[in-house]
C-alpha atoms as a PDB file:
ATOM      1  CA  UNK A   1      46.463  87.110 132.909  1.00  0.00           C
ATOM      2  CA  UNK A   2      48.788  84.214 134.114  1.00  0.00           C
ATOM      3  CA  UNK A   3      48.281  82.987 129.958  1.00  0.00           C
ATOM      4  CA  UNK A   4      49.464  86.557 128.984  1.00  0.00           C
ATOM      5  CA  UNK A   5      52.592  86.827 131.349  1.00  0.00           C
ATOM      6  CA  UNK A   6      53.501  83.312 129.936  1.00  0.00           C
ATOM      7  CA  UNK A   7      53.371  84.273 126.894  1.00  0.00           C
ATOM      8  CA  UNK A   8      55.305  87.295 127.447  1.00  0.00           C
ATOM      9  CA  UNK A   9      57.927  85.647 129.083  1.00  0.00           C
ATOM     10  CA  UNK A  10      58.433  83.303 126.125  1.00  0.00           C
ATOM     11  CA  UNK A  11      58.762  85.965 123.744  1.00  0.00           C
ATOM     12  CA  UNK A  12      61.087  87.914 125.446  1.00  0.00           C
ATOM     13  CA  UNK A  13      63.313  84.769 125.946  1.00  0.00           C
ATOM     14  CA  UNK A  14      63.359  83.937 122.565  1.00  0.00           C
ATOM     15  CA  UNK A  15      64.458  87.422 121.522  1.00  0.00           C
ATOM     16  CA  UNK A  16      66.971  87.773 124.212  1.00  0.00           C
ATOM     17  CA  UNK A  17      68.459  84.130 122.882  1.00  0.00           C
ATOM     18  CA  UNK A  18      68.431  85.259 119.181  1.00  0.00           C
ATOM     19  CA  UNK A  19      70.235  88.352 119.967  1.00  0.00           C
ATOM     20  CA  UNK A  20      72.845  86.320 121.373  1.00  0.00           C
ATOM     21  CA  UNK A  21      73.600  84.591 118.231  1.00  0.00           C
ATOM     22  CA  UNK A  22      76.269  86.771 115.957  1.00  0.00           C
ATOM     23  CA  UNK A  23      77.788  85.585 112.189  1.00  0.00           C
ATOM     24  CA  UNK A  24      81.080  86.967 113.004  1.00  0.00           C
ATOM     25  CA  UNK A  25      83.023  87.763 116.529  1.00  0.00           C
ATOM     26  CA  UNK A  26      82.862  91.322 117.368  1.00  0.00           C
ATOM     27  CA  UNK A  27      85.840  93.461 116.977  1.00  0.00           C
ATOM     28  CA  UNK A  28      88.034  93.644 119.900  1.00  0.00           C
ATOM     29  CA  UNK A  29      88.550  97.515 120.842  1.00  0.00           C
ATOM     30  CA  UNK A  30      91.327  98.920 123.125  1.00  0.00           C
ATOM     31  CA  UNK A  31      91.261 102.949 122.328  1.00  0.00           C
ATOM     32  CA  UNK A  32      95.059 103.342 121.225  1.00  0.00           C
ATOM     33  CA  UNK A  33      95.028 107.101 122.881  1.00  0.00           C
ATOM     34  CA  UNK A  34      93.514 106.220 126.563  1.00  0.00           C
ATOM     35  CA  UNK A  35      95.543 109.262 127.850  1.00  0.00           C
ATOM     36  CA  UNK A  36      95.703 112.314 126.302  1.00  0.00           C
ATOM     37  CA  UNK A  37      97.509 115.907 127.905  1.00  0.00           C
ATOM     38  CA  UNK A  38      97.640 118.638 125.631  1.00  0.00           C
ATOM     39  CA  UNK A  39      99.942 121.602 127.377  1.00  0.00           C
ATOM     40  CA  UNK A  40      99.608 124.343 124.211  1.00  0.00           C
ATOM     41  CA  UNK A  41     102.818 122.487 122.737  1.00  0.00           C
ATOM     42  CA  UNK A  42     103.418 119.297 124.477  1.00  0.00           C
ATOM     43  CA  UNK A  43     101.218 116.044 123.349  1.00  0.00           C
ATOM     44  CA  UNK A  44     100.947 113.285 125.443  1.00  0.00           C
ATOM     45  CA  UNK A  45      99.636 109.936 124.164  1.00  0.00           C
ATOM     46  CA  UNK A  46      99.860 106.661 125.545  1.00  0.00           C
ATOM     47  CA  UNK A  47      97.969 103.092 124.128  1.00  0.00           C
ATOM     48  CA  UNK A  48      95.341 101.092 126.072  1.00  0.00           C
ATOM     49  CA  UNK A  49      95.188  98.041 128.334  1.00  0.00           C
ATOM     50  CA  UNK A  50      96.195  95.419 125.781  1.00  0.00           C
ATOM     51  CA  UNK A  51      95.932  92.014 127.400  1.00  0.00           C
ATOM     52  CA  UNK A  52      95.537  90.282 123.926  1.00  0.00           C
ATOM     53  CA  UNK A  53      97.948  89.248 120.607  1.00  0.00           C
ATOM     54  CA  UNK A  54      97.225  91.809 118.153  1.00  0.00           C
ATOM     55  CA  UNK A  55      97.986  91.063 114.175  1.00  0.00           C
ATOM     56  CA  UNK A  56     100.711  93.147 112.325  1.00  0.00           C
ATOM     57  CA  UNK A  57      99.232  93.517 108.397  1.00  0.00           C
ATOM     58  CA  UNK A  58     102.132  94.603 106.137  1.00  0.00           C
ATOM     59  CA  UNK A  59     100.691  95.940 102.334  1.00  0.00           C
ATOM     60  CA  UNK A  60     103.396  96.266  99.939  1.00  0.00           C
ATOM     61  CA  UNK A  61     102.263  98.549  97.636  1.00  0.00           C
ATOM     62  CA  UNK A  62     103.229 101.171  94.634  1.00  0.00           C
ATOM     63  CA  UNK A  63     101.497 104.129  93.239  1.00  0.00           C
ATOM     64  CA  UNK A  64     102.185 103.086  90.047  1.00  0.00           C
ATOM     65  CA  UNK A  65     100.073  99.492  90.898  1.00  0.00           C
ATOM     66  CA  UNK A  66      96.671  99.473  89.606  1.00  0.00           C
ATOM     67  CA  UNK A  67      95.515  96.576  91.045  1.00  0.00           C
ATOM     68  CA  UNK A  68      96.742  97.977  95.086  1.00  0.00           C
ATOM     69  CA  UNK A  69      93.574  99.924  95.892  1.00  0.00           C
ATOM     70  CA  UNK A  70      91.848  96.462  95.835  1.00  0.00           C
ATOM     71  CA  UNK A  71      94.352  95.343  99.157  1.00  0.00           C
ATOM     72  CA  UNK A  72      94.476  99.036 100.672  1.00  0.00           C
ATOM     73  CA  UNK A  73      90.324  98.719 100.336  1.00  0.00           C
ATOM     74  CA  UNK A  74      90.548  95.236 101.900  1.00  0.00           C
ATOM     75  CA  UNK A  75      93.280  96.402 104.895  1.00  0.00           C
ATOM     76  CA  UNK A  76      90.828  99.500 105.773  1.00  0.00           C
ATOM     77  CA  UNK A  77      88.069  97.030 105.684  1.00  0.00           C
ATOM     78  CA  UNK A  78      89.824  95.123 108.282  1.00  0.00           C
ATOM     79  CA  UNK A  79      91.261  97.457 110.434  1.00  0.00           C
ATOM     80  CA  UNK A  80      87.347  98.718 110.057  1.00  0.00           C
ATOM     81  CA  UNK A  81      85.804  95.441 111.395  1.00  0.00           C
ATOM     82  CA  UNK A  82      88.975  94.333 114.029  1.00  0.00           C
ATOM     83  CA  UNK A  83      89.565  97.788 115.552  1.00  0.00           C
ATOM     84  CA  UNK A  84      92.321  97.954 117.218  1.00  0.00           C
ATOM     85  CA  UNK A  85      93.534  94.179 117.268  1.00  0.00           C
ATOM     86  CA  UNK A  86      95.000  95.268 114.269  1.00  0.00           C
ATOM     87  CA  UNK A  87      98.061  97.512 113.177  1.00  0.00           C
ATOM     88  CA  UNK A  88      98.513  98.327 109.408  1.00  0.00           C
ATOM     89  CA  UNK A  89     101.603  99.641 107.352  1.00  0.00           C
ATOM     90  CA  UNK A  90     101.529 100.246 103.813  1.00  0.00           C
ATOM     91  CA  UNK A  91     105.027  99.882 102.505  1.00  0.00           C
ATOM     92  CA  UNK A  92     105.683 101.785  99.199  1.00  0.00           C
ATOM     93  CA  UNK A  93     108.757  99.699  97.707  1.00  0.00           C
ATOM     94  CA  UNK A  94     109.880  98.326  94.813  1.00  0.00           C
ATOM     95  CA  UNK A  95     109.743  98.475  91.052  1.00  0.00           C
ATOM     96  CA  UNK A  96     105.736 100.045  91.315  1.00  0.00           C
ATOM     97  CA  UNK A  97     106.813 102.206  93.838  1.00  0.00           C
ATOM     98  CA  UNK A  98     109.048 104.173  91.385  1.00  0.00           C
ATOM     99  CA  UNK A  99     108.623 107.547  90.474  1.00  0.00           C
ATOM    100  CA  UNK A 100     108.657 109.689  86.970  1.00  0.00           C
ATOM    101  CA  UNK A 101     107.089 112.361  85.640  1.00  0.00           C
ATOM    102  CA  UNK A 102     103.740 111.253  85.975  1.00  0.00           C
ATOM    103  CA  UNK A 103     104.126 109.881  89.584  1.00  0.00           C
ATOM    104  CA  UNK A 104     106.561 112.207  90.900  1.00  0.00           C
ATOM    105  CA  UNK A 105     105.792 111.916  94.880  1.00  0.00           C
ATOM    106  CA  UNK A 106     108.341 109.436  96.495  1.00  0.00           C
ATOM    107  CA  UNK A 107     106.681 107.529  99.238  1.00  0.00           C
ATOM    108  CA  UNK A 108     109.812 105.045  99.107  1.00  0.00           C
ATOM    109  CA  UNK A 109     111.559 104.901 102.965  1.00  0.00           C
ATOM    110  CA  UNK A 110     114.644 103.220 103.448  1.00  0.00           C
ATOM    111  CA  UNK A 111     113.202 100.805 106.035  1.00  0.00           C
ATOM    112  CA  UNK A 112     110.515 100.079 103.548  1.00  0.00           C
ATOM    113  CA  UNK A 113     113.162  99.340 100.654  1.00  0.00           C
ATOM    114  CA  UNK A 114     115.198  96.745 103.377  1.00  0.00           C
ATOM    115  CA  UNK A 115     112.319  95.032 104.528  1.00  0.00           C
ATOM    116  CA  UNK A 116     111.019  94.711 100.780  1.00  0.00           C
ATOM    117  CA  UNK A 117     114.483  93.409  99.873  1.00  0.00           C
ATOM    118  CA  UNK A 118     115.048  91.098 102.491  1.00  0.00           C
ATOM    119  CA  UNK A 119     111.609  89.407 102.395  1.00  0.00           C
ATOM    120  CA  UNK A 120     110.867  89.967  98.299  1.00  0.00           C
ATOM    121  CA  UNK A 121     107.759  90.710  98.771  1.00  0.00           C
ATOM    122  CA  UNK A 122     107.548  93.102  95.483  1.00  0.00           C
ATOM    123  CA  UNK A 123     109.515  90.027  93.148  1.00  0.00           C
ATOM    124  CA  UNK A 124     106.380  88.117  94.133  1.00  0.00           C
ATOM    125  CA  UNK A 125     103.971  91.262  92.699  1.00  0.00           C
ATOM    126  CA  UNK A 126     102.024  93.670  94.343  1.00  0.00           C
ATOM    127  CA  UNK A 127     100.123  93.850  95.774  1.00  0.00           C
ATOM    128  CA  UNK A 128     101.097  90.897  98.316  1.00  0.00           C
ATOM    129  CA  UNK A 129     101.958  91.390 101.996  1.00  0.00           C
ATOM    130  CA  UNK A 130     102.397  89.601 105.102  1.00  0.00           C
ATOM    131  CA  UNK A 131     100.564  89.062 108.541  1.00  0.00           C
ATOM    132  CA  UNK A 132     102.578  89.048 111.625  1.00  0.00           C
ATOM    133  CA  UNK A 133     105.223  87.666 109.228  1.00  0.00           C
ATOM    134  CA  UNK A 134     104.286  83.954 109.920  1.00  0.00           C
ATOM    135  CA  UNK A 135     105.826  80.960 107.737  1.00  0.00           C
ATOM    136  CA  UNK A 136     109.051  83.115 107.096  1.00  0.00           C
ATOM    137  CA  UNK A 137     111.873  81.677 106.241  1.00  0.00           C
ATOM    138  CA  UNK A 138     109.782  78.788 104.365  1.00  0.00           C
ATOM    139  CA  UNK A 139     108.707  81.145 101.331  1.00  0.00           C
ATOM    140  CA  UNK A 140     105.252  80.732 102.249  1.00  0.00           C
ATOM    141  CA  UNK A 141     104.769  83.886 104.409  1.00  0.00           C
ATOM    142  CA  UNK A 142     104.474  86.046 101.745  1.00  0.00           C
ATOM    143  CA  UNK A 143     100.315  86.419 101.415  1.00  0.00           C
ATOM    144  CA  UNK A 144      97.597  87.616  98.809  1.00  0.00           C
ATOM    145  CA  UNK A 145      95.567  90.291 100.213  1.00  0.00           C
ATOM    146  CA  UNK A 146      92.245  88.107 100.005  1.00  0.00           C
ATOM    147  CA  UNK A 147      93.979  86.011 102.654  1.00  0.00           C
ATOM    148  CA  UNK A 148      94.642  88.656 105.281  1.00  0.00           C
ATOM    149  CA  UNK A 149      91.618  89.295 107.175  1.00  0.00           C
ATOM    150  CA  UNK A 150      91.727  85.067 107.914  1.00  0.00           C
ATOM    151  CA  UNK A 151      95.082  85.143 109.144  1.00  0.00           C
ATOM    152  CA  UNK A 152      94.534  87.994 110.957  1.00  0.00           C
ATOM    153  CA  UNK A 153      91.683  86.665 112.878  1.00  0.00           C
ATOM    154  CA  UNK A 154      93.785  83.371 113.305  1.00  0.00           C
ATOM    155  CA  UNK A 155      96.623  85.934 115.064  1.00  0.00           C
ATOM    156  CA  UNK A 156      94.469  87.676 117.587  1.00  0.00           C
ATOM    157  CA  UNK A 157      93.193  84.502 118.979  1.00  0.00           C
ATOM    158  CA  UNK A 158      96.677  82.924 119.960  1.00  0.00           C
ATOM    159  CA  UNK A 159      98.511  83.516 123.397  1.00  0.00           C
ATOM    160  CA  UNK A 160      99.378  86.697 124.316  1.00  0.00           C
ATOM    161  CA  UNK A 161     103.539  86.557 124.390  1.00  0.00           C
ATOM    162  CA  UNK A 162     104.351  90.133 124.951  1.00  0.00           C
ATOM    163  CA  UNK A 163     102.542  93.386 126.400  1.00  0.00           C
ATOM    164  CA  UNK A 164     103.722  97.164 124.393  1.00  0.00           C
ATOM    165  CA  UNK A 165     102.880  99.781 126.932  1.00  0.00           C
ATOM    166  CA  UNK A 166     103.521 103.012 124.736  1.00  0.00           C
ATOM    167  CA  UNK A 167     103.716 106.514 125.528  1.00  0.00           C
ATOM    168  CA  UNK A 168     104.788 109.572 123.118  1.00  0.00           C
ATOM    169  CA  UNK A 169     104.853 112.694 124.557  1.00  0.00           C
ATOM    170  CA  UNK A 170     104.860 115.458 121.359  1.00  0.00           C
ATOM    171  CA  UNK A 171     106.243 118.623 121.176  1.00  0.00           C
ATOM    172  CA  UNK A 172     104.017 120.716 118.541  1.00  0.00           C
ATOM    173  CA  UNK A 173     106.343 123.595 118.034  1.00  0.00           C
ATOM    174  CA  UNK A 174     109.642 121.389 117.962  1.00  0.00           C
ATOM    175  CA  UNK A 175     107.812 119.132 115.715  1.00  0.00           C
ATOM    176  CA  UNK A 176     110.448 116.492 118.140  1.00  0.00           C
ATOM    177  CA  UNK A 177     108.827 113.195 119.742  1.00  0.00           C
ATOM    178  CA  UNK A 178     109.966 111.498 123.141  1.00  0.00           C
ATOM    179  CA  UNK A 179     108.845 107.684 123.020  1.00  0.00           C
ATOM    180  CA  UNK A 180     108.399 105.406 125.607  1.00  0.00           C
ATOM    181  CA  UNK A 181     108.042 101.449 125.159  1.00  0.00           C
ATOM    182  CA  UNK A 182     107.965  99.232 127.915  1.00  0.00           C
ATOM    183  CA  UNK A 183     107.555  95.379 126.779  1.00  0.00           C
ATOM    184  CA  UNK A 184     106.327  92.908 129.450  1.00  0.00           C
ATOM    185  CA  UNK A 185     106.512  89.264 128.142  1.00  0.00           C
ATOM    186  CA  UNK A 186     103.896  87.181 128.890  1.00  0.00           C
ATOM    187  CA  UNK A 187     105.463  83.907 128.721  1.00  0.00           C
ATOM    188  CA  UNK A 188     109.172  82.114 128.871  1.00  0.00           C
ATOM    189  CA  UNK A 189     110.686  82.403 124.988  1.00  0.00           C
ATOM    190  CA  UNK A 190     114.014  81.249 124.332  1.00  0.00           C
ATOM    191  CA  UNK A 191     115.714  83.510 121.310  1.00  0.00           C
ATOM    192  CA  UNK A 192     116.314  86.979 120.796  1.00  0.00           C
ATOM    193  CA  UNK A 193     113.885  89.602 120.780  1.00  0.00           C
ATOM    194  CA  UNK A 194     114.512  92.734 119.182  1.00  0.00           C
ATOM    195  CA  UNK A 195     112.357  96.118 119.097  1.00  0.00           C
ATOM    196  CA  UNK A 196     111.651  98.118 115.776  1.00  0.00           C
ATOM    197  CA  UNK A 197     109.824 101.816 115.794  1.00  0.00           C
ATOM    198  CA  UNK A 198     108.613 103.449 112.897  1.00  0.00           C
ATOM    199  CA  UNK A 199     106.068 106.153 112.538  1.00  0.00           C
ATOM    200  CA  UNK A 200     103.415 106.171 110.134  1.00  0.00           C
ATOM    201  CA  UNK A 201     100.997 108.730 108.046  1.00  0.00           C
ATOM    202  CA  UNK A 202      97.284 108.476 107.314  1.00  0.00           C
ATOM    203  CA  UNK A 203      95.470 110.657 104.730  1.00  0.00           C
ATOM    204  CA  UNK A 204      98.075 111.694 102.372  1.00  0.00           C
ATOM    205  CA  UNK A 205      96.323 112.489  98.982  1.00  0.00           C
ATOM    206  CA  UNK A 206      98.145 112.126  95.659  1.00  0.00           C
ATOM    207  CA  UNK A 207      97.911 110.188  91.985  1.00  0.00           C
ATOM    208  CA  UNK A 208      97.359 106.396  91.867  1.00  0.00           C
ATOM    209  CA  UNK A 209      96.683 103.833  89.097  1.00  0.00           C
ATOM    210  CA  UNK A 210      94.106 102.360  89.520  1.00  0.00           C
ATOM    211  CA  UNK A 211      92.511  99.768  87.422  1.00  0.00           C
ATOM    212  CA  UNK A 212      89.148  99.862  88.746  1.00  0.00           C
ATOM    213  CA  UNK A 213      88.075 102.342  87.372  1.00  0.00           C
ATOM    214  CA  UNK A 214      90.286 102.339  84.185  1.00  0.00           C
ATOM    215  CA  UNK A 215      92.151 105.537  85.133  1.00  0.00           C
ATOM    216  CA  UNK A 216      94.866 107.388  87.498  1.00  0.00           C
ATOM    217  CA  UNK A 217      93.177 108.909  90.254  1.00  0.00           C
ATOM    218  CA  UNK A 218      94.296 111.885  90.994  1.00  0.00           C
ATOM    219  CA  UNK A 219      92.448 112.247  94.578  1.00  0.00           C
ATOM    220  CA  UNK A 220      93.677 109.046  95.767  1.00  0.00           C
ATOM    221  CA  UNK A 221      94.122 109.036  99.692  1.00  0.00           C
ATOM    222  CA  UNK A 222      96.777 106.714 100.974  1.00  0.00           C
ATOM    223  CA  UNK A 223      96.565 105.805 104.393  1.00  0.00           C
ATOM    224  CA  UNK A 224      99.191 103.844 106.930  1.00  0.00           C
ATOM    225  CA  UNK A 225     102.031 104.814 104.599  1.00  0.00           C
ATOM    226  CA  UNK A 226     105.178 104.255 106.324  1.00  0.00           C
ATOM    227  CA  UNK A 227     107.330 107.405 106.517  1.00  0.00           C
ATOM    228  CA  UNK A 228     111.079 106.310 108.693  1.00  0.00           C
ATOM    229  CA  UNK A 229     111.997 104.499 111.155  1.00  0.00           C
ATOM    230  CA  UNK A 230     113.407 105.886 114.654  1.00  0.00           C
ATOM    231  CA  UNK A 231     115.841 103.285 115.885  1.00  0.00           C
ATOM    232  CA  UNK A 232     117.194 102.027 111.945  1.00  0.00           C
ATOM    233  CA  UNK A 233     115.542  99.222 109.865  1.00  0.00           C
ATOM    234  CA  UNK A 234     115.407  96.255 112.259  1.00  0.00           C
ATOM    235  CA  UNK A 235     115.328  97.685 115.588  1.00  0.00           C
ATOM    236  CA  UNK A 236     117.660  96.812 118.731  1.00  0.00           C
ATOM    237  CA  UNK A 237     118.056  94.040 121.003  1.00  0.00           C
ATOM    238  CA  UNK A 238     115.894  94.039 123.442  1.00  0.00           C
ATOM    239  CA  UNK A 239     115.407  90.518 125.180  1.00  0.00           C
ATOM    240  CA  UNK A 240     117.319  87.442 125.367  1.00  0.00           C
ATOM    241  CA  UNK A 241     115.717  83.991 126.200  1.00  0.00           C
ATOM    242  CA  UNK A 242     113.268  86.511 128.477  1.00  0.00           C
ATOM    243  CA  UNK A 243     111.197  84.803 131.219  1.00  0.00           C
ATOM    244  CA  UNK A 244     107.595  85.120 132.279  1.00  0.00           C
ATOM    245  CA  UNK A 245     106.364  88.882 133.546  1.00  0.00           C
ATOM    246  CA  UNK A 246     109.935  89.828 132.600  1.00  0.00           C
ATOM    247  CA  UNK A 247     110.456  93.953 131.736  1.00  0.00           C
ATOM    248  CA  UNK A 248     112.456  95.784 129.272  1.00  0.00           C
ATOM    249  CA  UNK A 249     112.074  99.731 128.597  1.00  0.00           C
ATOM    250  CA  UNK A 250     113.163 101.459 125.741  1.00  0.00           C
ATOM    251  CA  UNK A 251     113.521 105.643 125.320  1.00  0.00           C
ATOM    252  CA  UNK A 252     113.673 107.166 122.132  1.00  0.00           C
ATOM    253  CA  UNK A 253     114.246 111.110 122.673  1.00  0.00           C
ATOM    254  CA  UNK A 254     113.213 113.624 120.251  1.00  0.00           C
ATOM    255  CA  UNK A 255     112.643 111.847 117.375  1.00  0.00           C
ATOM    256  CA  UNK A 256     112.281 114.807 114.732  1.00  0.00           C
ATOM    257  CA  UNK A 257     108.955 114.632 112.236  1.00  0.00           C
ATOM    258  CA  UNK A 258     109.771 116.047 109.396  1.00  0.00           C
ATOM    259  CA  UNK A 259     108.069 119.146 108.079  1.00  0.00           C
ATOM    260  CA  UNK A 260     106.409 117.293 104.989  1.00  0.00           C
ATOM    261  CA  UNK A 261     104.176 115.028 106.996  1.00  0.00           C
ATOM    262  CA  UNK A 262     100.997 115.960 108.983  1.00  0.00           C
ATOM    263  CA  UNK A 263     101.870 115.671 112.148  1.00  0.00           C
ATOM    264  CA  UNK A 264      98.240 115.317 113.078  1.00  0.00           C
ATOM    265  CA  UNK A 265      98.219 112.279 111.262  1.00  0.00           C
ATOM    266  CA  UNK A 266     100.931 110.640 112.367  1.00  0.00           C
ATOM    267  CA  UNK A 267     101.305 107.256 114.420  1.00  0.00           C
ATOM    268  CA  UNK A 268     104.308 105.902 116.202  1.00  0.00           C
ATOM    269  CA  UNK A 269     104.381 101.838 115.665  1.00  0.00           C
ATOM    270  CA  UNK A 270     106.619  99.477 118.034  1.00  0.00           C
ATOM    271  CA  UNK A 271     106.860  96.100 116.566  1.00  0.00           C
ATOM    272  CA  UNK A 272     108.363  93.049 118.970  1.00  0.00           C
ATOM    273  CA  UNK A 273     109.770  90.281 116.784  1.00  0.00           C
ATOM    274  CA  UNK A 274     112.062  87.152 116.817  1.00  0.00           C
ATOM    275  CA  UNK A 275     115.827  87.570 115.813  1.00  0.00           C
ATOM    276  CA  UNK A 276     115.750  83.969 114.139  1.00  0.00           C
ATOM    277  CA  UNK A 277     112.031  83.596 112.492  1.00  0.00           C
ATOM    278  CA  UNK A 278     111.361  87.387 112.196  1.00  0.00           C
ATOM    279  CA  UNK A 279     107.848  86.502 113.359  1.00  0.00           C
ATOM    280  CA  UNK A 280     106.121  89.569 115.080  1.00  0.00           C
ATOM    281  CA  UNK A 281     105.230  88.564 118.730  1.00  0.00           C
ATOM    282  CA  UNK A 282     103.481  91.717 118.838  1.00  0.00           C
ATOM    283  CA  UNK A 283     102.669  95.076 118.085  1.00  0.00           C
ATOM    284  CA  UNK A 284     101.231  98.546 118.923  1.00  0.00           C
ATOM    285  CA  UNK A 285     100.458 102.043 117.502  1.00  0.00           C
ATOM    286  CA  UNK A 286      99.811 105.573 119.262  1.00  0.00           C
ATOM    287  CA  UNK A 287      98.918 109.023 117.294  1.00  0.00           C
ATOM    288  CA  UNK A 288     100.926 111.540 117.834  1.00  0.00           C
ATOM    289  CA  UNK A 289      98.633 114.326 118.346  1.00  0.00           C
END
């Protein structure tokens, strides 16, 4: 018997040991709607404990791009794997965001168009994007989208430097959103910081080229497709040269959704960035509803 329980023992400590081992980190998880109220009309959603750096994945896309359902495939296989440590937009902009007769839905925002503009993403081709917009202004932060899911595990793992608490409270009959962002930096940063909120939609189904296979798809469903922005395209001030554990609120009051997006599939997204290097310090979604 004491041969048996020896035995025992050693099996079950060399399965506990090779359980331990994993080929990739496990994806960090935060449940972006911790909180949820629903009074018959009013909505109330507010984001999780984050106490990490999440990455900000920007596709720049175009329905009329056959080769963007590769990147969109890639971005929902990361947000897939990384959970929440990871906040998506898929900006429709530029020449292959166009419409005509064939492609007559306009995804095109205005926010979408400046950011394209400023950081010419779609001269470089689609489908490209950026990840937390690192390396600007050195005309290397514009990245391929077989590079993302790299950077974006390179992002998560840095110091935390600021903390998005985020509430929405969502009126269903008003269709009119009340947001609530309070940013807590983490460490001393000289520069300014300024605060940019857009909302988002998921499962919007229309025509896309697409290359694989060798025809438009008429059932195509884009998801993380940014709709507007809710204070203009680069935000407000909201720090300067901000110390450690230093607070700064920010109320946005009935912020209309329009009629021709799902309000059940809508997300509100605060990004926290640097004035000078445009690099996003960090960022945070919440549903609506």
């Amino acid at each position: 018997m004491k041969y048996l329980s020896l035995s025992t023992a050693l099996l079950a400590f060399m399965l506990w040991t090779a359980c331990d081992k994993t080929s990739q980190p496990l994806p960090i998880k935060d449940s972006s709607t911790v909180a949820v109220v629903d009074t018959n009309k009013t909505i109330v959603r507010t984001n999780g404990n984050i106490n990490y750096r999440k990455a900000f994945i920007e596709d720049y896309t175009g329905h009329k791009c056959g080769n963007c359902p590769l990147a969109a495939s890639e971005a929902e296989s990361i947000k897939t794997s990384m959970g929440d440590s990871v906040v998506i937009l898929a900006i429709h902009a530029g020449f292959f965001a166009r419409t005509d007769p064939n492609y007559p839905t306009n995804y095109n925002t205005t926010v979408g168009t400046d950011w394209d503009v400023f950081f010419k993403v779609g001269l470089a081709g689609n489908p490209n994007g950026m990840v937390n917009r690192m390396s600007y202004p050195t005309n290397t932060h514009i990245k391929g989208y077989s590079t993302w899911r790299t950077l974006a595990g390179i992002e998560v793992k840095k110091p935390q430097l600021a903390k998005i608490e985020l509430t929405t409270k969502y009126d269903s009959i008003s269709r009119g959103v009340n947001i609530f962002c309070k940013t807590t930096f983490k460490q001393s940063l000289s520069g300014n910081y300024l605060i940019n909120v857009v909302y988002f939609e998921d499962g919007i189904v229309g025509k896309q080229k697409f290359y694989v296979p060798s025809k438009d798809s008429v059932g195509y469903v884009f998801n993380h497709v940014l709709r507007g922005d809710v204070n203009g395209s680069w935000g407000e001030i909201l720090a300067s040269n901000p110390n450690a554990n230093s607070v700064f609120s920010k109320t946005y009051l009935n912020t209309a959704i329009p009629v021709t997006i799902n309000d059940r599939k809508t997300h509100i997204a605060v990004l926290v960035y640097n004035d000078a290097t445009k690099e996003i310090v960090q960022a945070d979604e919440v549903k609506i509803r």
